[in-house]
N, C-alpha and C. Protein backbone atom coordinates (compact mmCIF):
# COMPACT_ATOMS: atom_id res chain seq x y z
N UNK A 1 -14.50 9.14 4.46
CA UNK A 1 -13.60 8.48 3.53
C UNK A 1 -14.43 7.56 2.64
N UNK A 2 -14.29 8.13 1.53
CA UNK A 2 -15.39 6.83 0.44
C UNK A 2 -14.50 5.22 0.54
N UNK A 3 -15.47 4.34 0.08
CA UNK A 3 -15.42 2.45 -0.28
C UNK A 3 -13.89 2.65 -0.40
N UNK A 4 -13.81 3.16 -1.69
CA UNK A 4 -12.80 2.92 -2.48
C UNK A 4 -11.68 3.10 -1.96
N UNK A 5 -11.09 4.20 -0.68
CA UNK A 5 -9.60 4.49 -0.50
C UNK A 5 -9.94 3.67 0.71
N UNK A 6 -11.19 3.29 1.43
CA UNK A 6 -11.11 2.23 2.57
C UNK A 6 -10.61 0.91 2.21
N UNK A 7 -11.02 0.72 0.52
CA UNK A 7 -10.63 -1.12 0.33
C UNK A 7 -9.05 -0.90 0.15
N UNK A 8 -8.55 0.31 -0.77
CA UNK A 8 -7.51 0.51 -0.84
C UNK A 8 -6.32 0.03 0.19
N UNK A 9 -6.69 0.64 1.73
CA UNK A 9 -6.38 0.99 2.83
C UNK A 9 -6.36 -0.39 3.29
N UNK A 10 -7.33 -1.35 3.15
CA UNK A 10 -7.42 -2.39 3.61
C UNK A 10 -6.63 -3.46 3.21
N UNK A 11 -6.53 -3.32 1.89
CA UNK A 11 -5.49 -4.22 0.74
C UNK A 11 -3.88 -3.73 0.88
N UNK A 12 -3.57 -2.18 1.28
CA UNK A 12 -2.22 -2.01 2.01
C UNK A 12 -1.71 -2.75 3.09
N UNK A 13 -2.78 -2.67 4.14
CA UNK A 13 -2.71 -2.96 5.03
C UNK A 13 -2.29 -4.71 4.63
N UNK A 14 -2.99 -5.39 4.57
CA UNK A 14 -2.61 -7.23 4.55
C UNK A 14 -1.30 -7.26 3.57
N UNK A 15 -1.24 -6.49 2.34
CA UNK A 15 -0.11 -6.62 1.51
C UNK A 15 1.05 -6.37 2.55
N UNK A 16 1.26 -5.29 3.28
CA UNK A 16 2.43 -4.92 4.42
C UNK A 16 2.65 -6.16 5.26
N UNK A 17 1.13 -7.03 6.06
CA UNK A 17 1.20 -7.39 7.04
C UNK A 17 2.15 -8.85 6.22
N UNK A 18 1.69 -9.18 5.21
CA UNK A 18 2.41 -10.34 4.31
C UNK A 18 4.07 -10.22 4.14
N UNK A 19 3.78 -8.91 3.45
CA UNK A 19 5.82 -8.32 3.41
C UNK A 19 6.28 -8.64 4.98
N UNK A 20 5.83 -7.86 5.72
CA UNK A 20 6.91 -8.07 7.08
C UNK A 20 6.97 -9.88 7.72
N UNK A 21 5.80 -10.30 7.50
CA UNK A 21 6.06 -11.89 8.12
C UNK A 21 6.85 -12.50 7.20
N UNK A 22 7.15 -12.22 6.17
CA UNK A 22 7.70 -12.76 5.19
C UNK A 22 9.41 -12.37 5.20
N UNK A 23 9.40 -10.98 5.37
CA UNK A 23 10.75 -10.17 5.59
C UNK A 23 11.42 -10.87 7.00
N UNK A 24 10.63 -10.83 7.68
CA UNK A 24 10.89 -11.69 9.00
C UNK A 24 11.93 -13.13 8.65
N UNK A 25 11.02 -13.73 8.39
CA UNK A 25 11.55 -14.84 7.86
C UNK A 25 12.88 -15.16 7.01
N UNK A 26 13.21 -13.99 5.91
CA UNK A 26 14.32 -13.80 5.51
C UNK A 26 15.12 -12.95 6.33
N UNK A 27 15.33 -12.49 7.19
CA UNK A 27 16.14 -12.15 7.85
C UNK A 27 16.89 -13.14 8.87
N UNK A 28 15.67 -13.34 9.56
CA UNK A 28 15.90 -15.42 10.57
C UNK A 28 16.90 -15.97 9.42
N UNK A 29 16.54 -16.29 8.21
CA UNK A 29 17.15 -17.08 7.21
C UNK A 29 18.45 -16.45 7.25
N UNK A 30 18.69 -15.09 6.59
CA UNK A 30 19.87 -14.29 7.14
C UNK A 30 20.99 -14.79 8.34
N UNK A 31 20.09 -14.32 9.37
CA UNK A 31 21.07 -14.61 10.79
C UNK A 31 21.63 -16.20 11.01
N UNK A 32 20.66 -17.21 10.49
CA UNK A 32 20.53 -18.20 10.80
C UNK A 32 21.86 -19.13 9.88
N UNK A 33 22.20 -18.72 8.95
CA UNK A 33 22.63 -19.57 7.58
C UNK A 33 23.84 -18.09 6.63
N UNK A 34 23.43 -16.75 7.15
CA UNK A 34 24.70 -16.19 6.40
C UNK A 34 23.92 -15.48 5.03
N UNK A 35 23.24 -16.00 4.48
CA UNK A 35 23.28 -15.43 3.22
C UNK A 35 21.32 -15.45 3.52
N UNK A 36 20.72 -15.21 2.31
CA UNK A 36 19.21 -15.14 2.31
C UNK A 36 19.00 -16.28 1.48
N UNK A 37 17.60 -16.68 1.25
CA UNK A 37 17.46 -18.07 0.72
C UNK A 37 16.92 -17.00 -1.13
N UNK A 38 17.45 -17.40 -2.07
CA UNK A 38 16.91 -17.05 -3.45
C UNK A 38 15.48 -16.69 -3.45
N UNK A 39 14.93 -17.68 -3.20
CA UNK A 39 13.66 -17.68 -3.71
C UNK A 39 12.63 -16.85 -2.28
N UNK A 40 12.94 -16.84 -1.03
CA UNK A 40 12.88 -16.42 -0.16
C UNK A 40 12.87 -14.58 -0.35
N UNK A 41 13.92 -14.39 -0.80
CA UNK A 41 14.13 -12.72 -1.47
C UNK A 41 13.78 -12.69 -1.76
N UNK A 42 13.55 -13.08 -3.56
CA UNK A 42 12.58 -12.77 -4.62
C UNK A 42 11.03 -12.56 -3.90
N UNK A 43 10.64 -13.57 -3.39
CA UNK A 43 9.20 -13.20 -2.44
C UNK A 43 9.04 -11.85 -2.12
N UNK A 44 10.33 -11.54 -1.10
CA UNK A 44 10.22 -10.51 -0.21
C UNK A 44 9.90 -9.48 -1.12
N UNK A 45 11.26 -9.37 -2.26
CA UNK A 45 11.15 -8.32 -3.19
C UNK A 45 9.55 -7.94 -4.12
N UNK A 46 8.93 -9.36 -4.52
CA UNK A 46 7.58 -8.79 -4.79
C UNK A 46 6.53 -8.09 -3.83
N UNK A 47 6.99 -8.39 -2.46
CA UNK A 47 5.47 -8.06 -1.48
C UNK A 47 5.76 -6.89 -1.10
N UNK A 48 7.70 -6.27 -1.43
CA UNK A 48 8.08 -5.09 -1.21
C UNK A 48 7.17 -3.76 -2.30
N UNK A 49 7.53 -4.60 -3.69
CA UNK A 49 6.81 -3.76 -4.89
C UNK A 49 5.33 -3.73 -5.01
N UNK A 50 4.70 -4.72 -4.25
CA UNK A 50 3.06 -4.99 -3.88
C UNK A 50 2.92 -3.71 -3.18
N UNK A 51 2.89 -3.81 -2.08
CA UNK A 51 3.06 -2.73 -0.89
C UNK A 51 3.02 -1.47 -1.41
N UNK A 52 4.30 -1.12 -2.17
CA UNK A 52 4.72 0.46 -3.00
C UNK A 52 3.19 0.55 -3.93
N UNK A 53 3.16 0.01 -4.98
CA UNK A 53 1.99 -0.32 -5.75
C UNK A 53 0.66 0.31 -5.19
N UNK A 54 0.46 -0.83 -3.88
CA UNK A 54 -1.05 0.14 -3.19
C UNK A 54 -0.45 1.07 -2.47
N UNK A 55 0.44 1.25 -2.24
CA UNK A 55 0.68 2.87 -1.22
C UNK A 55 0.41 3.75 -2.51
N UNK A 56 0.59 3.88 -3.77
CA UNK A 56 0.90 4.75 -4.89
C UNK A 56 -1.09 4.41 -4.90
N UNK A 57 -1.84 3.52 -5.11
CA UNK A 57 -3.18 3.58 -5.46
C UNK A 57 -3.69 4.23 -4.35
N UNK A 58 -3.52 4.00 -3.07
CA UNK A 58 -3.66 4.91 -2.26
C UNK A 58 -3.58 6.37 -2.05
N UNK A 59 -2.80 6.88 -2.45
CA UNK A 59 -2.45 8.22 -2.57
C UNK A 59 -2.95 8.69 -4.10
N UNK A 60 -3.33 7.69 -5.00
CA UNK A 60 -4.23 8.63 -6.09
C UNK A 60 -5.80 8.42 -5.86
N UNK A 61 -6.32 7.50 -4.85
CA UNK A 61 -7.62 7.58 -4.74
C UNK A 61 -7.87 9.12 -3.67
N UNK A 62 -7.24 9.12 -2.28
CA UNK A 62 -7.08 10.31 -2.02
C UNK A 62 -7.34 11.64 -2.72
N UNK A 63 -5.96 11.64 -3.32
CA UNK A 63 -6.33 12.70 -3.83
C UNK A 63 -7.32 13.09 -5.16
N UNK A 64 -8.16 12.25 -5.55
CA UNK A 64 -9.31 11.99 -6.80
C UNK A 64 -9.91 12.32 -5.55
N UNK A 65 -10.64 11.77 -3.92
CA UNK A 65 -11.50 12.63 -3.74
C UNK A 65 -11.27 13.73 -3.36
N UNK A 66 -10.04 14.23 -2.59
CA UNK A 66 -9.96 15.48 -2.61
C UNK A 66 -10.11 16.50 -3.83
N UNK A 67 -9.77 15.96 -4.86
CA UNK A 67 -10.28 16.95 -6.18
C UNK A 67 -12.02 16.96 -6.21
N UNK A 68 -12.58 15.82 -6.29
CA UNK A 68 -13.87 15.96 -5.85
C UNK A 68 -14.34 16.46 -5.03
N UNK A 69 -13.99 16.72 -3.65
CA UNK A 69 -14.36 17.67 -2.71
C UNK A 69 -14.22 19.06 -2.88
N UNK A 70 -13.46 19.06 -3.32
CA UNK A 70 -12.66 21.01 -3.87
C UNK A 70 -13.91 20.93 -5.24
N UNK A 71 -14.28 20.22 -6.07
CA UNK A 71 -14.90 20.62 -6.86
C UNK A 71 -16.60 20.92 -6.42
N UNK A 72 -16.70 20.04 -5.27
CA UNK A 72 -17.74 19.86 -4.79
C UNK A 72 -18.45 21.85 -4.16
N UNK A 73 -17.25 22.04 -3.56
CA UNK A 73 -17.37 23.26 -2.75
C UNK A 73 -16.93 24.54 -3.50
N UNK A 74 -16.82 24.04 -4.86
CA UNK A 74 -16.47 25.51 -5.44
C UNK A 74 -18.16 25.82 -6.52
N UNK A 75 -19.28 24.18 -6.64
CA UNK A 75 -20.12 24.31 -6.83
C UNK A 75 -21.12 24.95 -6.38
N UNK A 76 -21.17 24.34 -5.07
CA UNK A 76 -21.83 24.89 -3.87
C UNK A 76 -22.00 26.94 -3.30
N UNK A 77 -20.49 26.82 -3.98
CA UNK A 77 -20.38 28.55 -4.07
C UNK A 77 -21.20 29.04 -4.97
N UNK A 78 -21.19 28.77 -6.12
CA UNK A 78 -21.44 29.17 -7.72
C UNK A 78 -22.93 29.14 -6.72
N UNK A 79 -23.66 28.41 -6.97
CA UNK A 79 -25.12 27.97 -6.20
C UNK A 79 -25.64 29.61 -5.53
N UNK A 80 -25.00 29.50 -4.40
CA UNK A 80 -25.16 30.43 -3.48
C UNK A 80 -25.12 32.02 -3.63
């Protein structure tokens, strides 16, 4: 797996781990009080669209190297 879909992978990863402690929290807020706190949502809602964001950069670094790999091995043919 090249740098690039590892940092990717890595930056999903903490963006998620942020959304759910955060989602957490508005839900507690939820159960706790009835309604969600404004500004509390709005949070949630950005770390929700964060998250989507690198899942979507994720899945185009992927597949950029898989096109590179397929290009890699159709060289390798030509070669041979």
């Amino acid at each position: 797996m090249s740098e690039e879909i590892n940092d990717v992978i890595d930056n999903l990863g903490k963006s998620f781990e942020d959304f759910k402690s955060e989602n957490q929290k508005n839900i507690d807020e939820i159960k706790k009080n009835g309604v969600a706190d404004p500004i509390l949502q709005a949070k949630v809602d950005k770390l929700a669209d964060d998250v989507a964001t690198k899942a979507e950069l994720k899945q185009d670094a992927e597949l950029k190297e898989q096109g590179l790999e397929d290009a890699k091995k159709k060289i390798r043919c030509f070669r041979n």
